[in-house]
C-alpha atoms as a PDB file:
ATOM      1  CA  UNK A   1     -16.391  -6.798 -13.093  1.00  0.00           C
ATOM      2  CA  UNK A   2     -19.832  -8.058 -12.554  1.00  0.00           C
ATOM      3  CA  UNK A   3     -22.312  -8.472 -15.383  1.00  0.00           C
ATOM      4  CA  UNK A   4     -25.232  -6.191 -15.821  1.00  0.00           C
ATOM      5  CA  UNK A   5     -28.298  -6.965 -14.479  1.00  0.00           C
ATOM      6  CA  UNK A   6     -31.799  -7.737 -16.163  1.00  0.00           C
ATOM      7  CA  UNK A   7     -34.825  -8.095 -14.007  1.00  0.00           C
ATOM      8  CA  UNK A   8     -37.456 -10.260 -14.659  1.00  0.00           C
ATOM      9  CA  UNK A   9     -41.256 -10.536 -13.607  1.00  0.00           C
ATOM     10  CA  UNK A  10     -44.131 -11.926 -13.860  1.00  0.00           C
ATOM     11  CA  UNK A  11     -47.502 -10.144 -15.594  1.00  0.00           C
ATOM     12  CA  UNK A  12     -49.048 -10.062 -11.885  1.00  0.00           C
ATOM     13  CA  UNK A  13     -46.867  -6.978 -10.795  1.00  0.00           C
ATOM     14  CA  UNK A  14     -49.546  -4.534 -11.612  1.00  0.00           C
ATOM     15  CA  UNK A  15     -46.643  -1.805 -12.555  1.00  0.00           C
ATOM     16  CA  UNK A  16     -46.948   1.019 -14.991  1.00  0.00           C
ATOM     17  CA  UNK A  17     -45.811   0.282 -18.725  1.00  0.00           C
ATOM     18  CA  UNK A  18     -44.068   3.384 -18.607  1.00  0.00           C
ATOM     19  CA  UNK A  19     -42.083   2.407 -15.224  1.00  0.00           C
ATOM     20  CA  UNK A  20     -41.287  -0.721 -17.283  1.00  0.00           C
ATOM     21  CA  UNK A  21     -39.793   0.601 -20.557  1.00  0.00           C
ATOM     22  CA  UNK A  22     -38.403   2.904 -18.685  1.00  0.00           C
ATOM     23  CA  UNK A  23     -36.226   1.125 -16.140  1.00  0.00           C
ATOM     24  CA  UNK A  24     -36.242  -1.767 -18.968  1.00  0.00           C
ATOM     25  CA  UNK A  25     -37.994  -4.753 -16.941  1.00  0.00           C
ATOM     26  CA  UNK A  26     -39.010  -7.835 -19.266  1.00  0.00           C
ATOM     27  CA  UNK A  27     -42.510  -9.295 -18.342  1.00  0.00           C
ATOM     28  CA  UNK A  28     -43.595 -13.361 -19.214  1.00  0.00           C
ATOM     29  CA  UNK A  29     -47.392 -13.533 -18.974  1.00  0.00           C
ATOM     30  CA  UNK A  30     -49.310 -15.778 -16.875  1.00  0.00           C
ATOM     31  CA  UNK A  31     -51.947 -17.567 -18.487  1.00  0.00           C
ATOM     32  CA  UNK A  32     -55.608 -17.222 -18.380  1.00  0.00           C
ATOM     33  CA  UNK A  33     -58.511 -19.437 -19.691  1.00  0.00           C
ATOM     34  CA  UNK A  34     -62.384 -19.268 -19.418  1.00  0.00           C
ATOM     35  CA  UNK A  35     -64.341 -22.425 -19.049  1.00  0.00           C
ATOM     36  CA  UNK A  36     -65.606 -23.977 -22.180  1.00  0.00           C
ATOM     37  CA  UNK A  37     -63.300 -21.672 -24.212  1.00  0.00           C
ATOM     38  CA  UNK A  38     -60.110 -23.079 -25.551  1.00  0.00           C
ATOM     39  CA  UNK A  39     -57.875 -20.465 -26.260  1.00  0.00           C
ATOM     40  CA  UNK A  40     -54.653 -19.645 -24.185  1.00  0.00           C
ATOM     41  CA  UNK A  41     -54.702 -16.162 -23.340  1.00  0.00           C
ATOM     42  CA  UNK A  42     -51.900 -14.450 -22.190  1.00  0.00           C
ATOM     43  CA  UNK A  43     -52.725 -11.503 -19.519  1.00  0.00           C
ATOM     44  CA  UNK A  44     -51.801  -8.063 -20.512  1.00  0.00           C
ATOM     45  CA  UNK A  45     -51.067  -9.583 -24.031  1.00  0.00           C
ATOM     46  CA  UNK A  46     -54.288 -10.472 -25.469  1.00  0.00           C
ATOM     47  CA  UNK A  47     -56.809 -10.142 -22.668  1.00  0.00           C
ATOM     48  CA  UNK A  48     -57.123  -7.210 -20.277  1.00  0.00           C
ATOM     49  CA  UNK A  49     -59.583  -6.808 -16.999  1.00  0.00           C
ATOM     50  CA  UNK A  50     -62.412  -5.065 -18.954  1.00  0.00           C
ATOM     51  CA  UNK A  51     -62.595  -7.804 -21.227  1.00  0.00           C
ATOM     52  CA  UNK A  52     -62.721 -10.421 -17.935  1.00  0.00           C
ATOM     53  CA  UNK A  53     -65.798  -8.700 -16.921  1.00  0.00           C
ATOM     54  CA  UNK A  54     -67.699  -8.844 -20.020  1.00  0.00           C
ATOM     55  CA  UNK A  55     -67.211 -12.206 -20.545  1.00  0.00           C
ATOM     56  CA  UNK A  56     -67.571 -13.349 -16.680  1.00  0.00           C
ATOM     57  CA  UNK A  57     -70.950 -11.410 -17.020  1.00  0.00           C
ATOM     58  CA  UNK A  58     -71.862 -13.097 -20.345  1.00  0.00           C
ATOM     59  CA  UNK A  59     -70.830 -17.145 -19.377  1.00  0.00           C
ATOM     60  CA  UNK A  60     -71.561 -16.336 -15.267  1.00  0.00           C
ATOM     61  CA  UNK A  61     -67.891 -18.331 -14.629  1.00  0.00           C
ATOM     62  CA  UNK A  62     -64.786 -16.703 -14.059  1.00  0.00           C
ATOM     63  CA  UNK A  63     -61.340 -17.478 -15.753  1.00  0.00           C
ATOM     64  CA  UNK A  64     -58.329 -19.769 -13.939  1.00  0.00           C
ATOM     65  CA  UNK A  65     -54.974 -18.175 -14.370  1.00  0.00           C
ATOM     66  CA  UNK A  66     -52.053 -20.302 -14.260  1.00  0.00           C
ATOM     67  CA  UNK A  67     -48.175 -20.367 -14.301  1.00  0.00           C
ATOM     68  CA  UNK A  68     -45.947 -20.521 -17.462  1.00  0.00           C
ATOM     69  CA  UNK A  69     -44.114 -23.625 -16.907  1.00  0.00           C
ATOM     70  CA  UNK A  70     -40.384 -24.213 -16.848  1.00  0.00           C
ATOM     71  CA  UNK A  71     -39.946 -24.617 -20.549  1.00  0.00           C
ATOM     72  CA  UNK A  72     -41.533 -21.478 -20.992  1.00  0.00           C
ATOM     73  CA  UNK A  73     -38.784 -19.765 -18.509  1.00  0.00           C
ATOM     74  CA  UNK A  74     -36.292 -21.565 -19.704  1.00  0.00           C
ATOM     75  CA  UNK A  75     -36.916 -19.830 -23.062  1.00  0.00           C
ATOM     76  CA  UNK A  76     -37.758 -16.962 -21.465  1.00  0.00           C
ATOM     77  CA  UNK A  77     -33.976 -16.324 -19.478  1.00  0.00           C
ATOM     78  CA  UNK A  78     -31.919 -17.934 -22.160  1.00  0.00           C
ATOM     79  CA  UNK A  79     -31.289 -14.576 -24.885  1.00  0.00           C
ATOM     80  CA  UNK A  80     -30.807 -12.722 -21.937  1.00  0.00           C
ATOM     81  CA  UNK A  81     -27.866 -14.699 -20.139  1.00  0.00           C
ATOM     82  CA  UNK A  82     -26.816 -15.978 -23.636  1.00  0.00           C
ATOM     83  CA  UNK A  83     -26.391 -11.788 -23.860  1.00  0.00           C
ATOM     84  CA  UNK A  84     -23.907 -11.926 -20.999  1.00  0.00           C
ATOM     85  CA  UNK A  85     -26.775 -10.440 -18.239  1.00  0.00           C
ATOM     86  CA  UNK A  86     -27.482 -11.528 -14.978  1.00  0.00           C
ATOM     87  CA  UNK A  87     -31.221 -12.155 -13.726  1.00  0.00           C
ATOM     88  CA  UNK A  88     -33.111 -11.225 -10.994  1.00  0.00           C
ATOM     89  CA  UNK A  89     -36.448 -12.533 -11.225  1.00  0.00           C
ATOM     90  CA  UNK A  90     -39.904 -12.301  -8.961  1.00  0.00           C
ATOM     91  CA  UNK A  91     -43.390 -13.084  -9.673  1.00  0.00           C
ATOM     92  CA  UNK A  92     -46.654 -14.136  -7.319  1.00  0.00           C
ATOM     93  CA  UNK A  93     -45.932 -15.693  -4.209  1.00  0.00           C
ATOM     94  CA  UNK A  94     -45.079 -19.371  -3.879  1.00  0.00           C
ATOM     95  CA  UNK A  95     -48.476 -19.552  -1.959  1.00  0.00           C
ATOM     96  CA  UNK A  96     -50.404 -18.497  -4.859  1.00  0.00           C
ATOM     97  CA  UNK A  97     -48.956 -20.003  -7.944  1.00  0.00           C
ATOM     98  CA  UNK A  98     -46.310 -22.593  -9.179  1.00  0.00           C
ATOM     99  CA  UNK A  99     -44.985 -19.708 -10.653  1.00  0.00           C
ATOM    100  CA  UNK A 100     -41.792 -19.655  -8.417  1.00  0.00           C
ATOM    101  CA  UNK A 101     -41.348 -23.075  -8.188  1.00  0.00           C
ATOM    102  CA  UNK A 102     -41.215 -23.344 -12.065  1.00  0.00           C
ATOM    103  CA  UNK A 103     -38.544 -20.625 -11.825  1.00  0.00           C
ATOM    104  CA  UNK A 104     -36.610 -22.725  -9.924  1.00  0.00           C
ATOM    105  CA  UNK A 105     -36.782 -25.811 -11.695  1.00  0.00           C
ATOM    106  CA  UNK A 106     -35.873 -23.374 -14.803  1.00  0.00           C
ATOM    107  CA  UNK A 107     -32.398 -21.813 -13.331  1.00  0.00           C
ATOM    108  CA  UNK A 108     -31.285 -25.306 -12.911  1.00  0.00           C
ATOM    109  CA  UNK A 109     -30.287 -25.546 -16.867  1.00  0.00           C
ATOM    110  CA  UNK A 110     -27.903 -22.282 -16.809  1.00  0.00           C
ATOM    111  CA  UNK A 111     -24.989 -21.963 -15.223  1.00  0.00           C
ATOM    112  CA  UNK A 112     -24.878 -21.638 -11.327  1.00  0.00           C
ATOM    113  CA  UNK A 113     -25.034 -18.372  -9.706  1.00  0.00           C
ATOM    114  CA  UNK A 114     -26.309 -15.976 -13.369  1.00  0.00           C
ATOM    115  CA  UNK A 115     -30.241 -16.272 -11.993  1.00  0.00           C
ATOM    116  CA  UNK A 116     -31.435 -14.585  -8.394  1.00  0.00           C
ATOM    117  CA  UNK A 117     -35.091 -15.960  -7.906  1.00  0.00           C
ATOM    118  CA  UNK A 118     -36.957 -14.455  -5.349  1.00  0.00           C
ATOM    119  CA  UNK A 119     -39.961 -15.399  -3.737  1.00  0.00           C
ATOM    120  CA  UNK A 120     -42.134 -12.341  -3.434  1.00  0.00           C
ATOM    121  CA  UNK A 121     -44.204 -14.232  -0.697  1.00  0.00           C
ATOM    122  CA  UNK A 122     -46.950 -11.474  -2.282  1.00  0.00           C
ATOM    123  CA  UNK A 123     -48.945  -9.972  -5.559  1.00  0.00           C
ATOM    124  CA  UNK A 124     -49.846  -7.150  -7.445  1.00  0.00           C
ATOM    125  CA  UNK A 125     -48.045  -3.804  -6.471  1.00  0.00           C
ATOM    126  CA  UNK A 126     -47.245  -5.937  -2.845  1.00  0.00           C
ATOM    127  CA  UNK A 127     -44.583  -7.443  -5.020  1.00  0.00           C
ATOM    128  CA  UNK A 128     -44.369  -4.236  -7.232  1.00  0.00           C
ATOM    129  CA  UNK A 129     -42.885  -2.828  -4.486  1.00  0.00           C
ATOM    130  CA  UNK A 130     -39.992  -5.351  -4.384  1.00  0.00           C
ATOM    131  CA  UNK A 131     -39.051  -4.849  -8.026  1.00  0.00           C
ATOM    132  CA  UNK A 132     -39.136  -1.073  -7.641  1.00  0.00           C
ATOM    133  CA  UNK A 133     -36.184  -1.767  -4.874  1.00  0.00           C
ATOM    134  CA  UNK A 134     -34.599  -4.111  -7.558  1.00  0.00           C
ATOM    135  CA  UNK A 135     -34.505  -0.929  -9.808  1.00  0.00           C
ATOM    136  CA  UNK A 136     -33.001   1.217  -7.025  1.00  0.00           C
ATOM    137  CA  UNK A 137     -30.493  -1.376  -6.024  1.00  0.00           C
ATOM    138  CA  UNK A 138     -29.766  -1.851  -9.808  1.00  0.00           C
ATOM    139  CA  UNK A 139     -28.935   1.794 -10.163  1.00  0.00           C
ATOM    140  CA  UNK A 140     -26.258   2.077  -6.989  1.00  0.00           C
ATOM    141  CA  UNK A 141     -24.437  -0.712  -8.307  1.00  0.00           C
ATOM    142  CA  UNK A 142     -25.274  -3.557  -6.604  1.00  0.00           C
ATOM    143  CA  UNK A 143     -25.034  -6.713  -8.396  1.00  0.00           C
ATOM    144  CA  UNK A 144     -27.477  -9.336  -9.058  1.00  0.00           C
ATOM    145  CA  UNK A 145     -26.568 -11.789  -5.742  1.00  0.00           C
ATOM    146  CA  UNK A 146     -26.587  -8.187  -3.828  1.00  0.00           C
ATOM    147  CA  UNK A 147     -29.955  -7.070  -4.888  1.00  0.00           C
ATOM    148  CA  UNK A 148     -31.224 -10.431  -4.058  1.00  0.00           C
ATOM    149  CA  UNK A 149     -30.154 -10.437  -0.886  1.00  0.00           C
ATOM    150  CA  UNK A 150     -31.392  -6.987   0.116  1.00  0.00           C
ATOM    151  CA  UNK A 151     -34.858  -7.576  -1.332  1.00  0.00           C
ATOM    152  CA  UNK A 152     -35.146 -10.962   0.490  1.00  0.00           C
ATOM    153  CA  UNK A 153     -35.021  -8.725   3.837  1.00  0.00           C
ATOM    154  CA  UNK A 154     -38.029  -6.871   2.767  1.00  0.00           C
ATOM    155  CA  UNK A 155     -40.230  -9.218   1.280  1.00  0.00           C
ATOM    156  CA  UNK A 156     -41.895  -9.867   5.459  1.00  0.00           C
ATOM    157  CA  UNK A 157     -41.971  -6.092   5.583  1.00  0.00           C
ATOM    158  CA  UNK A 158     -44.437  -5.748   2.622  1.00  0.00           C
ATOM    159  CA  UNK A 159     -47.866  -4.417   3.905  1.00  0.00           C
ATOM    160  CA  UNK A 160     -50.107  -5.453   1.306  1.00  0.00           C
ATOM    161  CA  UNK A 161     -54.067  -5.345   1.707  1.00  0.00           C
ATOM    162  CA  UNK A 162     -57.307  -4.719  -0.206  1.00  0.00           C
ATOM    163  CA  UNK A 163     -61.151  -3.665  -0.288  1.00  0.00           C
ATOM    164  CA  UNK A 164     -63.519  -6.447  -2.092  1.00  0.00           C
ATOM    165  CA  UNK A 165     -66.659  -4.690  -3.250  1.00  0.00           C
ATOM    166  CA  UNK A 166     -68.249  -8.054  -3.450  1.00  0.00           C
ATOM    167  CA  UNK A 167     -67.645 -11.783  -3.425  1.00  0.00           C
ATOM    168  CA  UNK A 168     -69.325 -13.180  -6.267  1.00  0.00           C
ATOM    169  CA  UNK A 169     -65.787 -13.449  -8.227  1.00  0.00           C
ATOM    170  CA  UNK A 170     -64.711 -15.546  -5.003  1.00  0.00           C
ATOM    171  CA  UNK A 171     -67.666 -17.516  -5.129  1.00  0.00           C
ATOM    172  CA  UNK A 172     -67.986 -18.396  -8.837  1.00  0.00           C
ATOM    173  CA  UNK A 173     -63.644 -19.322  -8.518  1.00  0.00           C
ATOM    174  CA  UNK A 174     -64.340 -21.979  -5.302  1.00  0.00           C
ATOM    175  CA  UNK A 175     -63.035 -19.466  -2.680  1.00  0.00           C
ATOM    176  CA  UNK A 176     -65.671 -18.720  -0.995  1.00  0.00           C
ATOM    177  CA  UNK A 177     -68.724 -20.875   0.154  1.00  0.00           C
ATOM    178  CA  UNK A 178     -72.612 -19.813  -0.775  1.00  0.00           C
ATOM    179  CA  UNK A 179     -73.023 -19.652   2.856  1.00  0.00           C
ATOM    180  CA  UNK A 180     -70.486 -17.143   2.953  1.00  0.00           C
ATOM    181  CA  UNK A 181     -71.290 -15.032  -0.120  1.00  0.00           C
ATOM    182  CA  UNK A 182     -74.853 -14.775   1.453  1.00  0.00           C
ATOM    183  CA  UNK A 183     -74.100 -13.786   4.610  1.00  0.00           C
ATOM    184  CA  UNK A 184     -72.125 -10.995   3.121  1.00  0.00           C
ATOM    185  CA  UNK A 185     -74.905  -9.794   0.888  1.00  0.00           C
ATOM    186  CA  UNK A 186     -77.466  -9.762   3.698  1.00  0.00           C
ATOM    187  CA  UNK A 187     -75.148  -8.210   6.346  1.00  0.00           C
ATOM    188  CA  UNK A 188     -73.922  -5.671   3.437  1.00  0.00           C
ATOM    189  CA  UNK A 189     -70.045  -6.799   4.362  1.00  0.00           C
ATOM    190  CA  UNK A 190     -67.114  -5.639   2.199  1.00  0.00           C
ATOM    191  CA  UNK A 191     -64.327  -7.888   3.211  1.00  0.00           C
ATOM    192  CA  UNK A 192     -60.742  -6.232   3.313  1.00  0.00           C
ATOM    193  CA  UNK A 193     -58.533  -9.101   2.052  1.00  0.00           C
ATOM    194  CA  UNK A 194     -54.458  -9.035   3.436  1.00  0.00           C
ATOM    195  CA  UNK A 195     -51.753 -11.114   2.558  1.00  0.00           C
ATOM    196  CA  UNK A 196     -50.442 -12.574   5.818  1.00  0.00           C
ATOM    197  CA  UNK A 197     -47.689 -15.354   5.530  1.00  0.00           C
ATOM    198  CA  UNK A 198     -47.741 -15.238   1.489  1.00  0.00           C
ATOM    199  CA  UNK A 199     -51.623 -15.701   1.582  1.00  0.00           C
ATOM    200  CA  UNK A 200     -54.787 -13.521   0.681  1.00  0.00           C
ATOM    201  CA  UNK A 201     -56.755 -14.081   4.049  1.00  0.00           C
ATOM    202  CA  UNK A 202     -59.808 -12.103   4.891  1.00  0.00           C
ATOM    203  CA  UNK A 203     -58.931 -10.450   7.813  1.00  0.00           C
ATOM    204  CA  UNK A 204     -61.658  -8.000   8.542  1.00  0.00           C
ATOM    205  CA  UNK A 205     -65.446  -7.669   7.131  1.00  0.00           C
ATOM    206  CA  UNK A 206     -67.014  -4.053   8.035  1.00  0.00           C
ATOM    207  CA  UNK A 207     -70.728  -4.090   7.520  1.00  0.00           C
ATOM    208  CA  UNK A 208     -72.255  -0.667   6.102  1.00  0.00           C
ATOM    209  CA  UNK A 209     -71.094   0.662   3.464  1.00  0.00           C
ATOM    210  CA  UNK A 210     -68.205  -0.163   0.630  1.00  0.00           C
ATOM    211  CA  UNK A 211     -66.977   3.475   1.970  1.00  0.00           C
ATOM    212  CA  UNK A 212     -66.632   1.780   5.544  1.00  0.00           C
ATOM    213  CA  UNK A 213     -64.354  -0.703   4.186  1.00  0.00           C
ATOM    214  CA  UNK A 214     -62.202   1.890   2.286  1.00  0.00           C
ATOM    215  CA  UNK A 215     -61.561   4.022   5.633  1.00  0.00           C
ATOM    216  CA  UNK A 216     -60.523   0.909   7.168  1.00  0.00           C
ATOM    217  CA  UNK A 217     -57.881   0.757   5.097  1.00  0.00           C
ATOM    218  CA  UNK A 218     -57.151   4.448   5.344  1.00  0.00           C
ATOM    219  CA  UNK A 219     -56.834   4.338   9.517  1.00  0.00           C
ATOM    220  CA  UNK A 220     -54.713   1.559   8.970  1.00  0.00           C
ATOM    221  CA  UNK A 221     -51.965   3.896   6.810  1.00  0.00           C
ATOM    222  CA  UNK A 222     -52.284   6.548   9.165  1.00  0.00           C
ATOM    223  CA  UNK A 223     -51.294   4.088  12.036  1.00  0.00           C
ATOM    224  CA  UNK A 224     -48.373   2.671  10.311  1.00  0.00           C
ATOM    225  CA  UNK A 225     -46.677   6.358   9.142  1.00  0.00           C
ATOM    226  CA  UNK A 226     -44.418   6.109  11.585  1.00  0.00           C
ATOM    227  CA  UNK A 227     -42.881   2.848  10.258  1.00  0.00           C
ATOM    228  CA  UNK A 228     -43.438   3.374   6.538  1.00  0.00           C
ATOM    229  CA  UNK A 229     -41.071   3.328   4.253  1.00  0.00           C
ATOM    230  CA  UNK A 230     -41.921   6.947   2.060  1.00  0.00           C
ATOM    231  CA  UNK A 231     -39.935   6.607  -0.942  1.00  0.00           C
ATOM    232  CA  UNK A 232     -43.699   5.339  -2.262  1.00  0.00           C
ATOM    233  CA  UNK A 233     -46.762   4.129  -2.168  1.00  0.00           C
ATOM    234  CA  UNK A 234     -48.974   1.811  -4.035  1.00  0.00           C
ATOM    235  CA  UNK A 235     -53.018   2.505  -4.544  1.00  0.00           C
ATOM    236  CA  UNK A 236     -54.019  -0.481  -6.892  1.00  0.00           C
ATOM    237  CA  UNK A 237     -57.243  -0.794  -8.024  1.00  0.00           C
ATOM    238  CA  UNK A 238     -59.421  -3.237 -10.644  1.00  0.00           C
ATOM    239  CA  UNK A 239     -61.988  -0.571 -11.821  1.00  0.00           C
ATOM    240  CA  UNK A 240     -65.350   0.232 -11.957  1.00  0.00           C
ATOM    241  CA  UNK A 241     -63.966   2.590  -8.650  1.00  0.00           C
ATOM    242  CA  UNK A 242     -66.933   4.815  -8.656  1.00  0.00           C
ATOM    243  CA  UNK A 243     -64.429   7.770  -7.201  1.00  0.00           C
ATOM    244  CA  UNK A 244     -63.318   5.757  -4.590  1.00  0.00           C
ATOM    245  CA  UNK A 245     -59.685   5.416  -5.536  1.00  0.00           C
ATOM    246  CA  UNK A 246     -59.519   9.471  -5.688  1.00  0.00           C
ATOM    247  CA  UNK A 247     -60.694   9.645  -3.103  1.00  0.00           C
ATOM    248  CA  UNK A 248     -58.233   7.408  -1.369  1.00  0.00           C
ATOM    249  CA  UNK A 249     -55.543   8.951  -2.728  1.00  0.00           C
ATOM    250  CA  UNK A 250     -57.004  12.397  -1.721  1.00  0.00           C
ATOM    251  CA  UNK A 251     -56.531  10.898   1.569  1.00  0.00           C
ATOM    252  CA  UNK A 252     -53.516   9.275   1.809  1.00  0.00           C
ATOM    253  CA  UNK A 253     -51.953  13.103  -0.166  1.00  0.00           C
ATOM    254  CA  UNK A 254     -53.200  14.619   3.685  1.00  0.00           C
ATOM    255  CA  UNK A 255     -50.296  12.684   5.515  1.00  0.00           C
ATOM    256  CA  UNK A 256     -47.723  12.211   2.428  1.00  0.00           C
ATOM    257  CA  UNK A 257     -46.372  13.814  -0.747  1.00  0.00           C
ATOM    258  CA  UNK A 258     -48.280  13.532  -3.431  1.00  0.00           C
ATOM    259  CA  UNK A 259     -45.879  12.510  -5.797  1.00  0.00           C
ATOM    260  CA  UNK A 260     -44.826   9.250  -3.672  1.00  0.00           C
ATOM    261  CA  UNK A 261     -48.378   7.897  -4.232  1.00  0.00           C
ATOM    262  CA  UNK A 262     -48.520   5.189  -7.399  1.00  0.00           C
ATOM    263  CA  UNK A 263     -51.812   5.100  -8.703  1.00  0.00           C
ATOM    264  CA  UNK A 264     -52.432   1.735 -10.892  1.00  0.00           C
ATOM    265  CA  UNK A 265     -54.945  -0.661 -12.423  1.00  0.00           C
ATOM    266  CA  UNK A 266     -54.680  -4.165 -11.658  1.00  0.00           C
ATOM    267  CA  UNK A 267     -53.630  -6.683 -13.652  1.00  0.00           C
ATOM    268  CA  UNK A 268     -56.178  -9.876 -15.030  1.00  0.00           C
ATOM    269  CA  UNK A 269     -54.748 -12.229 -12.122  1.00  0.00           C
ATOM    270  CA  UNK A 270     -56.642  -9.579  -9.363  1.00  0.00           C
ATOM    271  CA  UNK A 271     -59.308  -9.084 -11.429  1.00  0.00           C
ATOM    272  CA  UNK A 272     -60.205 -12.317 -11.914  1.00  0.00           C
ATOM    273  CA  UNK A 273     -60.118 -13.231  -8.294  1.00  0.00           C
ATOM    274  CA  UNK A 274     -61.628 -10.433  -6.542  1.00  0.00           C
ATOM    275  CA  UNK A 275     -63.855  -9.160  -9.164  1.00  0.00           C
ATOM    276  CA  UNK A 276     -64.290  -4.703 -10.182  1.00  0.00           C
ATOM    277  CA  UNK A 277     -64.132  -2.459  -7.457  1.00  0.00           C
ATOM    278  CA  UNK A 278     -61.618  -4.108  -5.216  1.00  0.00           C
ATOM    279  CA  UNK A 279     -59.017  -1.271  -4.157  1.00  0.00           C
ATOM    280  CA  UNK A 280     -56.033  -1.957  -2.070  1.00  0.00           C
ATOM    281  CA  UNK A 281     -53.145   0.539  -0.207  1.00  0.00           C
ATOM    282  CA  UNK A 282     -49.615  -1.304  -0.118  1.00  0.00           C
ATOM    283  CA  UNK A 283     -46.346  -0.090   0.975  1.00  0.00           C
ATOM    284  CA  UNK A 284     -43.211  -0.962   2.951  1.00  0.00           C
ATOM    285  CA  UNK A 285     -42.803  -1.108   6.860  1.00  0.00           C
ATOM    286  CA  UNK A 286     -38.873  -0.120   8.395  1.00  0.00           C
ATOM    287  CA  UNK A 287     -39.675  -2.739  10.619  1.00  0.00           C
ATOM    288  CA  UNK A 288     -42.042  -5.799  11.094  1.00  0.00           C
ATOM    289  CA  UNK A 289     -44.795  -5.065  13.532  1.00  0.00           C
END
C-alpha cells in the first residue's frame, strides 16, 4: 500500500489560506530583506505586500527575496517522512530562484524515491495551478511518483502572464534599464510580462492606457477558450487595483462560470518585483500552442 501523500510549496504560490488548510498543503517561506535593514523576513510570515510598499516608498529601494537553503528543507521534509508521508514538492521556477535546486540537493539525505520535486518552470498562481492538480491527483488515489509524473506533463501547458502598471519596481531591482523605464513613462507603456521557457519576459508593451494593457490580456483568454482547461482559473493581482481586477473578472464571468474564476492577492515575491497594480490571468492549455 502506498504511503499518503503531503505536498509541499513554496510561499510564492499565491494560493488562498483557506485552499491551504483546507486541502492541508505545508508552506516554507522564502526570504526577503531590504537594503540597509538586517532582519530576515520571512514572506507571508512576518512581512506582507502592503508593508513592501510602505517601506519601498519610505527607503526608495526595493527588497531581494531569496531561497531557503537546503538545510532549511532538509528540516523542513524530515517530521513529515519521519511521519511515514510521501512528498511532493514545487516552488518558483528553476529560472527564477535556487529554490529548486536546493530541493534537490535536500532529497538527497532521505531515502530514495519518498520526495517528488517538481520544477514548476513558473510563479505565483502559474504554479498554483500545478499544486491545485497535485490536490486533485491526491484525491483519486494516485500516489506521490504518479502525481509527479502527471503534473510534469502540464507544467509547458501553463499560460501564465501579467499587466505591470509601472516599472519603477523593475528599475529600482536592476531589471530594467533607466533608458527603458523612461521610454515607458513618456510613451505611457504598460508592459504585459509572460513567462515563456520558465522566464518573466516582456512580451508586449501597449501604449495608452493601463486599461489597454488589461484588454490585452482579456483578448488573449478569449482566443485560447477553446484550448483551456475550465476546471479554473487564476486572476492574481498585487493591489492598489483601482477596480481593475473586477473588472477583469467581470469579463472573463462573460465566457466562463463564475465559480471557476480564483480571485487572489499576490504574494511579497510579485510584489516586490513588479511593484502595486500588476494583474495577471493564468490558466491551463489541453494542448501547447
Amino acid at each position: 500500500m502506498a504511503n499518503k501523500v503531503i505536498i509541499i510549496v513554496d510561499s510564492t504560490t499565491d494560493l488562498p489560506k483557506e485552499y491551504l488548510e483546507e486541502n492541508n498543503i505545508k508552506i516554507l517561506p522564502l526570504h526577503v530583506s531590504f537594503p540597509g535593514d538586517d532582519q530576515d523576513y520571512l514572506d507571508g510570515i512576518n512581512l506582507d505586500a502592503e508593508t513592501i510598499y510602505k517601506t519601498v516608498e519610505r527607503i526608495g529601494n526595493t527588497p531581494k527575496t531569496g531561497a531557503a537553503n537546503a538545510n532549511q528543507f532538509i528540516e523542513f521534509f524530515k517530521p513529515y517522512i519521519d511521519e511515514g508521508y510521501d512528498i511532493i514538492y514545487t516552488g518558483i521556477g528553476s529560472s527564477l530562484s535556487s529554490s529548486y535546486q536546493n530541493a534537490m540537493i535536500a532529497i538527497q539525505e532521505f531515502p530514495e524515491g519518498r520526495i517528488e520535486v517538481v520544477d514548476s518552470l513558473n510563479l505565483s498562481t502559474g504554479t498554483g495551478l500545478l499544486v491545485c492538480k497535485m490536490v486533485d491527483f491526491r484525491n483519486e488515489g494516485d500516489d506521490v511518483h504518479e502525481i509527479a509524473r502527471k503534473v510534469r506533463e502540464l507544467v509547458p501547458l501553463v499560460s501564465a502572464k501579467f499587466c505591470i502598471d509601472r516599472l519603477d519596481y523593475l528599475y529600482k531591482g536592476g531589471r530594467c534599464s533607466g533608458m527603458t523605464k523612461l521610454f515607458a513613462h513618456l510613451l505611457n507603456l504598460h508592459p504585459i510580462a509572460k513567462v515563456i521557457d520558465g522566464k518573466l519576459t516582456v512580451y508586449k508593451t501597449p501604449r495608452g492606457k493601463y486599461r489597454k494593457a488589461v484588454d490585452c490580456q482579456i483578448d488573449e483568454f478569449k482566443e485560447d477558450l477553446s484550448n483551456m482547461d475550465l476546471t479554473r482559473v487564476f486572476v492574481t493581482d498585487s493591489g492598489h487595483m483601482d477596480g481593475e481586477d473586477n473588472y477583469v473578472i467581470e469579463e472573463l464571468s462573460k465566457y466562463i462560470d463564475p465559480s471557476k474564476i480564483i480571485h487572489t492577492r499576490a504574494g511579497c515575491v510579485i510584489s516586490s518585483h513588479c511593484g502595486p497594480k500588476t494583474i495577471g490571468i493564468l490558466y491551463i492549455l489541453k494542448e501547447k500552442k
